[in-house]
PDB file of N, CA and C in Angstrom:
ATOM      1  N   UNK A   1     138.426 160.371  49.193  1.00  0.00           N
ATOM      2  CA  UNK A   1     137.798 159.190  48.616  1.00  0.00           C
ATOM      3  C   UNK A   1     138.773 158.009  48.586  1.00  0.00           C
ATOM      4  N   UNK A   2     139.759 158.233  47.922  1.00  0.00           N
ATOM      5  CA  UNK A   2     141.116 157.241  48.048  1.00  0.00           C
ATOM      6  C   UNK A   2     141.401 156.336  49.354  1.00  0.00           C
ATOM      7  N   UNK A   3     141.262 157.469  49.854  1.00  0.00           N
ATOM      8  CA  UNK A   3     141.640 157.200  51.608  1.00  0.00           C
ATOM      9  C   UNK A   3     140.435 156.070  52.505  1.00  0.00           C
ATOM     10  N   UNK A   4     139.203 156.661  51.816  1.00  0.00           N
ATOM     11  CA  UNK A   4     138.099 155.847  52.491  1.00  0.00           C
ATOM     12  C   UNK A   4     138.538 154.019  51.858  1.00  0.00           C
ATOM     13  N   UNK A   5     138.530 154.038  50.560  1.00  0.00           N
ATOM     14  CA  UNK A   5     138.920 153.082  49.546  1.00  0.00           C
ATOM     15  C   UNK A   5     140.097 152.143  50.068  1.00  0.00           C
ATOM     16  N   UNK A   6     140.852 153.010  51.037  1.00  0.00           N
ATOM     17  CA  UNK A   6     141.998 152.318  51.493  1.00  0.00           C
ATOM     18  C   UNK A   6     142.026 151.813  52.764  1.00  0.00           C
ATOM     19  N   UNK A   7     140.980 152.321  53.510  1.00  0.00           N
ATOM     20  CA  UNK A   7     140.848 152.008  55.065  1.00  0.00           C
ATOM     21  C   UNK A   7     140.294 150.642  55.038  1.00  0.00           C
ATOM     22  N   UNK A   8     138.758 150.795  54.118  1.00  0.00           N
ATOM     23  CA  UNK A   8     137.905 149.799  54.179  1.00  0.00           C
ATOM     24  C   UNK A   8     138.849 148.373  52.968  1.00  0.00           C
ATOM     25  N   UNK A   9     139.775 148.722  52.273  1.00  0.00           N
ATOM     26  CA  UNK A   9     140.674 147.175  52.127  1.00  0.00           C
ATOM     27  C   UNK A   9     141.423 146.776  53.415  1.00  0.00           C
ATOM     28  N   UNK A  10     141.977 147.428  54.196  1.00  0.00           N
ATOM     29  CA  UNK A  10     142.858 147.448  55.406  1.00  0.00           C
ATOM     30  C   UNK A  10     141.736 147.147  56.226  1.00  0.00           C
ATOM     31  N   UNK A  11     140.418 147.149  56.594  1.00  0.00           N
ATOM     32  CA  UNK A  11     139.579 145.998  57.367  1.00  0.00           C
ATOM     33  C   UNK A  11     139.349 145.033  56.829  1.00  0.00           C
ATOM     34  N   UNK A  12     139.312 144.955  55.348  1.00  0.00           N
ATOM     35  CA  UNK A  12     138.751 143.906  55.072  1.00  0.00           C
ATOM     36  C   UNK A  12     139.676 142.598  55.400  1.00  0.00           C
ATOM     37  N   UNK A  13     141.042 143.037  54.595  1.00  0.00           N
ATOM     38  CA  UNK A  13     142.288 142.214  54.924  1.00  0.00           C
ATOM     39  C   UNK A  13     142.621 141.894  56.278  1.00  0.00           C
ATOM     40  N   UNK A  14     141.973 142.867  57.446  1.00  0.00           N
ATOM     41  CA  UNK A  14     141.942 142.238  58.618  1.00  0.00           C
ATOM     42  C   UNK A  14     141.239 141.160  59.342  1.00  0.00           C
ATOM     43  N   UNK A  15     139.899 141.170  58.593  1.00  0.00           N
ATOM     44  CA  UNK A  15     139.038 140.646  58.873  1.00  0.00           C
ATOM     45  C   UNK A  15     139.372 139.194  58.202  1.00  0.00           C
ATOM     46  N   UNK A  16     139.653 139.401  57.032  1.00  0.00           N
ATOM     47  CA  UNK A  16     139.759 137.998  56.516  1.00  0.00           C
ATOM     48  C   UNK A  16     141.083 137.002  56.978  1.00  0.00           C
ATOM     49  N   UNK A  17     141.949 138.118  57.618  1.00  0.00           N
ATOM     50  CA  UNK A  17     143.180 137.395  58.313  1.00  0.00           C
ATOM     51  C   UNK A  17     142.693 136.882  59.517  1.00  0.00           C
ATOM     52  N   UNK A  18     141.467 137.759  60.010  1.00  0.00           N
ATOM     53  CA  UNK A  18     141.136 136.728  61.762  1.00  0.00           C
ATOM     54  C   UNK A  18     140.307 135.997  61.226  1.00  0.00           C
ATOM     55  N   UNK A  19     139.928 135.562  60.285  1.00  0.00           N
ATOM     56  CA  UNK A  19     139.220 134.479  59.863  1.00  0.00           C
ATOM     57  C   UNK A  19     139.638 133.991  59.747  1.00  0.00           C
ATOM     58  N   UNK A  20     140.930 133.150  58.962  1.00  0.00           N
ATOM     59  CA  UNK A  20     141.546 132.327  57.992  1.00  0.00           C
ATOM     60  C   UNK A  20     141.991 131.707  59.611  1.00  0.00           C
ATOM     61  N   UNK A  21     142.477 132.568  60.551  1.00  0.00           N
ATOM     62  CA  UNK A  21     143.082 131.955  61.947  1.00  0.00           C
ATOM     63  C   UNK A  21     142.588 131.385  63.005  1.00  0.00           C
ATOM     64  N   UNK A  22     141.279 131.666  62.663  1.00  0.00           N
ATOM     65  CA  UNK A  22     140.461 131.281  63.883  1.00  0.00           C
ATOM     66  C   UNK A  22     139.751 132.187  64.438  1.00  0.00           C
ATOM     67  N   UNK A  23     140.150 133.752  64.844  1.00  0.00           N
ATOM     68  CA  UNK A  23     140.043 134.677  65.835  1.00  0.00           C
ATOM     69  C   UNK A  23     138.636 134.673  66.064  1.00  0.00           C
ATOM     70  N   UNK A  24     137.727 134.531  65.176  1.00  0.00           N
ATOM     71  CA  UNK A  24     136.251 134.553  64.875  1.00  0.00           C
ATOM     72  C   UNK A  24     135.719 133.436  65.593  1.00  0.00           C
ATOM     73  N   UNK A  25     135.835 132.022  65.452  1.00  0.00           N
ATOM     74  CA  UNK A  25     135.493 130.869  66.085  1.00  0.00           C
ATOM     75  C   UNK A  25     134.737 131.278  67.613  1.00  0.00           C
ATOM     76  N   UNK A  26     134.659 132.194  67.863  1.00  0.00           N
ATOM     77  CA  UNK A  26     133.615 132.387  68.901  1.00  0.00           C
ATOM     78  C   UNK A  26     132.916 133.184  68.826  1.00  0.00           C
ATOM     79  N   UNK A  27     132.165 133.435  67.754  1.00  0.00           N
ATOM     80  CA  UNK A  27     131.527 133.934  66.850  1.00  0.00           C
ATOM     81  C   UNK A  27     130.723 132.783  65.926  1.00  0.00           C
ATOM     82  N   UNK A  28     131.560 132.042  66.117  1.00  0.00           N
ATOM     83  CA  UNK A  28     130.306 130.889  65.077  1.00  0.00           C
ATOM     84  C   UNK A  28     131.177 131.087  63.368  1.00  0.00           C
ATOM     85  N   UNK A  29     132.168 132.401  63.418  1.00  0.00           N
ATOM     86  CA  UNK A  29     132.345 131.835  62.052  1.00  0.00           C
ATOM     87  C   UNK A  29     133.567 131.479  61.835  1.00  0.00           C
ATOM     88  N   UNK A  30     134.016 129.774  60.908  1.00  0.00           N
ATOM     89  CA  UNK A  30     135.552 129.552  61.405  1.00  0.00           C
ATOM     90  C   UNK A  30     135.689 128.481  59.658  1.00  0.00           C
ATOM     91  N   UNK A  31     136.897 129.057  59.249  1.00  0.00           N
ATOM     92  CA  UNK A  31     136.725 128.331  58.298  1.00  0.00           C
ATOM     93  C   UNK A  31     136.338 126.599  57.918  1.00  0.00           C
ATOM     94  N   UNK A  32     136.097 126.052  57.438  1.00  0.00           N
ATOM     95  CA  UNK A  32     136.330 124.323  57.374  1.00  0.00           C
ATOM     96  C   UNK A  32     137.336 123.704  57.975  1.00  0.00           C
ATOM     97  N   UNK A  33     138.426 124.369  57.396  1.00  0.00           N
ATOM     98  CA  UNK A  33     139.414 123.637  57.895  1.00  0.00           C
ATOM     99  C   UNK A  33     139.955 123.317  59.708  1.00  0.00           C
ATOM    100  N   UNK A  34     138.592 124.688  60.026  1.00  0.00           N
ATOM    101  CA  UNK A  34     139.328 124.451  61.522  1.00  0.00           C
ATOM    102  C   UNK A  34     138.226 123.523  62.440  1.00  0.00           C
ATOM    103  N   UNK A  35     137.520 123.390  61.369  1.00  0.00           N
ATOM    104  CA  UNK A  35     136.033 122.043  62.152  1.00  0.00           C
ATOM    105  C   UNK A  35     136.692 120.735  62.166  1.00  0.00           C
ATOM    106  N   UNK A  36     138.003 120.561  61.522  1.00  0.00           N
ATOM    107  CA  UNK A  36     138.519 118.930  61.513  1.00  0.00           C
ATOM    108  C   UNK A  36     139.573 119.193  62.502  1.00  0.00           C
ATOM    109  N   UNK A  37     139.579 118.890  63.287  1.00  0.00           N
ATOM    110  CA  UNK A  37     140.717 119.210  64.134  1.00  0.00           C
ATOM    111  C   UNK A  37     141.602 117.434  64.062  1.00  0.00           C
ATOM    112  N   UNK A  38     142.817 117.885  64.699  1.00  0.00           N
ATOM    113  CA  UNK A  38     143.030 116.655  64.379  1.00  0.00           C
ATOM    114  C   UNK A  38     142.297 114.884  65.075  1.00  0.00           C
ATOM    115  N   UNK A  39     142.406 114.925  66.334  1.00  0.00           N
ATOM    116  CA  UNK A  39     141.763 113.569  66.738  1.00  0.00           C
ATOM    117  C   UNK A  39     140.749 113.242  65.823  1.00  0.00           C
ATOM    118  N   UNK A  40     139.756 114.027  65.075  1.00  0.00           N
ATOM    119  CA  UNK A  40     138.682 113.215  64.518  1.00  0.00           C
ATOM    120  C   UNK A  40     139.085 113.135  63.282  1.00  0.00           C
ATOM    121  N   UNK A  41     140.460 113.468  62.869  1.00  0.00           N
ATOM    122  CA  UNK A  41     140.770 113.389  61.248  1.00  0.00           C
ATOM    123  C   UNK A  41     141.529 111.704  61.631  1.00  0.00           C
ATOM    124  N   UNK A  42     142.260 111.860  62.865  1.00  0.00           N
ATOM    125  CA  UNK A  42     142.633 110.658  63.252  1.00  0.00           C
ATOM    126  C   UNK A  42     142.011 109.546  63.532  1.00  0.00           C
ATOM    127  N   UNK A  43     140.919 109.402  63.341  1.00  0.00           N
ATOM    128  CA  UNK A  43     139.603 108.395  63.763  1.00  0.00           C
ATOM    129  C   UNK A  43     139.271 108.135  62.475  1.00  0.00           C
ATOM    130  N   UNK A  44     139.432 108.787  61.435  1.00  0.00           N
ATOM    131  CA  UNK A  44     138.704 108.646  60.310  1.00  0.00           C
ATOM    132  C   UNK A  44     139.846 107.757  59.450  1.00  0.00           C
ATOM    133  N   UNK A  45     140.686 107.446  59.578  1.00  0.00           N
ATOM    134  CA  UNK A  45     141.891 106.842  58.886  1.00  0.00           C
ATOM    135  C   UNK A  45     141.235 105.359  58.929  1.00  0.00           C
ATOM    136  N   UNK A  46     141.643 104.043  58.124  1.00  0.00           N
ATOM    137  CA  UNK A  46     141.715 103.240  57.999  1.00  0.00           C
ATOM    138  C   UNK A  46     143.060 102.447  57.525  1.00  0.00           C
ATOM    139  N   UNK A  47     143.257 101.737  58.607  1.00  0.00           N
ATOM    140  CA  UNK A  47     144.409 101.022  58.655  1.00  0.00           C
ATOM    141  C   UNK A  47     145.739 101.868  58.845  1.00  0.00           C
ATOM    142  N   UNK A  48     145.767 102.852  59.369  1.00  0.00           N
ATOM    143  CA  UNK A  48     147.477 103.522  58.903  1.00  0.00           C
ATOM    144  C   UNK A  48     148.636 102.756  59.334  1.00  0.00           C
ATOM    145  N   UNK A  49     148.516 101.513  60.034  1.00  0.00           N
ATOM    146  CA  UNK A  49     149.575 100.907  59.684  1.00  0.00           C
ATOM    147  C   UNK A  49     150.321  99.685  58.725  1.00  0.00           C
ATOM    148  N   UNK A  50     149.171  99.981  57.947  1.00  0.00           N
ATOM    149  CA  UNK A  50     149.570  98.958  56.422  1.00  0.00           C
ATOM    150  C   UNK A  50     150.510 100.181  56.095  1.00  0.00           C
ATOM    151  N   UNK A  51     150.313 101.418  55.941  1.00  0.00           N
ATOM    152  CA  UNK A  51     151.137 102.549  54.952  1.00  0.00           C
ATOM    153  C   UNK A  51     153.025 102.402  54.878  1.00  0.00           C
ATOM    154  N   UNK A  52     153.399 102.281  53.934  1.00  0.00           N
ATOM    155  CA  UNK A  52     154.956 101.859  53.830  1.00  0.00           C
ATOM    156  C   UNK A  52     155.250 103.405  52.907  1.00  0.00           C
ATOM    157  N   UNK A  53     156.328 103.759  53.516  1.00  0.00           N
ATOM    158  CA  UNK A  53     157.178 104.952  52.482  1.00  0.00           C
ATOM    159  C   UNK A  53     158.117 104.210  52.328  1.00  0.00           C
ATOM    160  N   UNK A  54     158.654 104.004  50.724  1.00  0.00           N
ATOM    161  CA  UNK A  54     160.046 103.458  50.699  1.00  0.00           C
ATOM    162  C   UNK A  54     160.619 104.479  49.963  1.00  0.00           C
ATOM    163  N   UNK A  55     161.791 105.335  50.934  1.00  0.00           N
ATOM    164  CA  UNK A  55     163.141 106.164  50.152  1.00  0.00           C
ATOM    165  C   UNK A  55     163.499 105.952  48.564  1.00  0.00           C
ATOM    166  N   UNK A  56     163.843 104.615  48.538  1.00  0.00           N
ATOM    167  CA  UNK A  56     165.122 104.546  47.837  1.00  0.00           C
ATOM    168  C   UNK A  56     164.192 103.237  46.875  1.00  0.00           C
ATOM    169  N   UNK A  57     162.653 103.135  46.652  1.00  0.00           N
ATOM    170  CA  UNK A  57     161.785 102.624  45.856  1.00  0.00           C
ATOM    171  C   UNK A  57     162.182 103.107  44.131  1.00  0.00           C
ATOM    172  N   UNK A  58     161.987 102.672  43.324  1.00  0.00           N
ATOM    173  CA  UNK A  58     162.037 103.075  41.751  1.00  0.00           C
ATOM    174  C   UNK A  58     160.839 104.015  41.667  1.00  0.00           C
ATOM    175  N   UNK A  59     161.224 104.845  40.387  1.00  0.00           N
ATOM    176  CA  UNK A  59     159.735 105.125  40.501  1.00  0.00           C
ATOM    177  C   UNK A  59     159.284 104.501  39.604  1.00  0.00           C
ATOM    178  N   UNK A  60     157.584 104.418  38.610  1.00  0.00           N
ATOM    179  CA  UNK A  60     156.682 103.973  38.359  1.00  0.00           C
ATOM    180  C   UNK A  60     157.274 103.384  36.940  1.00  0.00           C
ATOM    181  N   UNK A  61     156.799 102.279  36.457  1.00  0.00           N
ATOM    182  CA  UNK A  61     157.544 102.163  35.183  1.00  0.00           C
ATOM    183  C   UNK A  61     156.435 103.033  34.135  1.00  0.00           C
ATOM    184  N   UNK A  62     157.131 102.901  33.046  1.00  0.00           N
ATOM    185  CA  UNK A  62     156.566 104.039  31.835  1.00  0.00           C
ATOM    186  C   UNK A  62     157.688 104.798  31.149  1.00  0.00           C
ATOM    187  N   UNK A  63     157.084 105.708  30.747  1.00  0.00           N
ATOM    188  CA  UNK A  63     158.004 106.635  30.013  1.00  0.00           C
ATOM    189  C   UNK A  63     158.613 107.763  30.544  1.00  0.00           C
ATOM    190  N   UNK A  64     159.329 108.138  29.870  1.00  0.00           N
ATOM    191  CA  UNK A  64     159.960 108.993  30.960  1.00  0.00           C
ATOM    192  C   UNK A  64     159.262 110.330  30.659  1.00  0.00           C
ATOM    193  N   UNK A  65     159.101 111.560  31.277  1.00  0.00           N
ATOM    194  CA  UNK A  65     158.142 112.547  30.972  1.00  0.00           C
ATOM    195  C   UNK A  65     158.825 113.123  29.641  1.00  0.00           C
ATOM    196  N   UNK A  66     160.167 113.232  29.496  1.00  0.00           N
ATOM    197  CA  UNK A  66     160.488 113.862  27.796  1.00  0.00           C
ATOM    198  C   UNK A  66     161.118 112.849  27.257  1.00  0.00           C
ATOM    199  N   UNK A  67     160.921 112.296  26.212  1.00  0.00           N
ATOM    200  CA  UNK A  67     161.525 111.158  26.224  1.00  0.00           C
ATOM    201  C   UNK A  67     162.174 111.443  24.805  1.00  0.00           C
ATOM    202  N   UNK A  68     163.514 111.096  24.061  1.00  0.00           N
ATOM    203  CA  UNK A  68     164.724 111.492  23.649  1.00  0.00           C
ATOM    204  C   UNK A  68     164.467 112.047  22.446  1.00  0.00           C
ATOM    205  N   UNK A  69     164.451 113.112  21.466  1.00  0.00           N
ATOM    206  CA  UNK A  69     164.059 112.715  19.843  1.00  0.00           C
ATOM    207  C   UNK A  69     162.354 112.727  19.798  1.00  0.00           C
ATOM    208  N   UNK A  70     161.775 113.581  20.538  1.00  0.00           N
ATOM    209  CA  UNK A  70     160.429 114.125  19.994  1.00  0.00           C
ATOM    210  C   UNK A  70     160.070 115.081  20.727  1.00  0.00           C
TER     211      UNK A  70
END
């Protein structure tokens, strides 16, 4: 009984590992994440070249998360 109990987690975990990867996708079943591929995530952007990273920016003013004496 154990043994049956243990085979059928050891498919399941297989199964859900060729899912999570793709392996299925010709099959029709593929998670979400693999329906956005990138070019059309890239189409969907607006403006990405306004976007600025600054390094060495402050961060946000406020408080500080523990702040001294409470």
């Amino acid at each position: 009984m154990l043994r049956v109990v243990a085979v059928l987690l050891l498919l399941a975990n297989l199964g859900y590992y060729a899912w999570t990867h793709g392996a299925l996708a010709m099959f029709g079943m593929e998670p979400a994440r693999f329906s956005e591929r990138e070019p059309q995530r890239l189409l969907q952007q607006i403006r990405p070249e306004v976007l600025r990273i600054d390094k060495d920016a402050p961060a946000a003013p406020g408080r500080p998360a523990s702040a001294p004496g409470s």
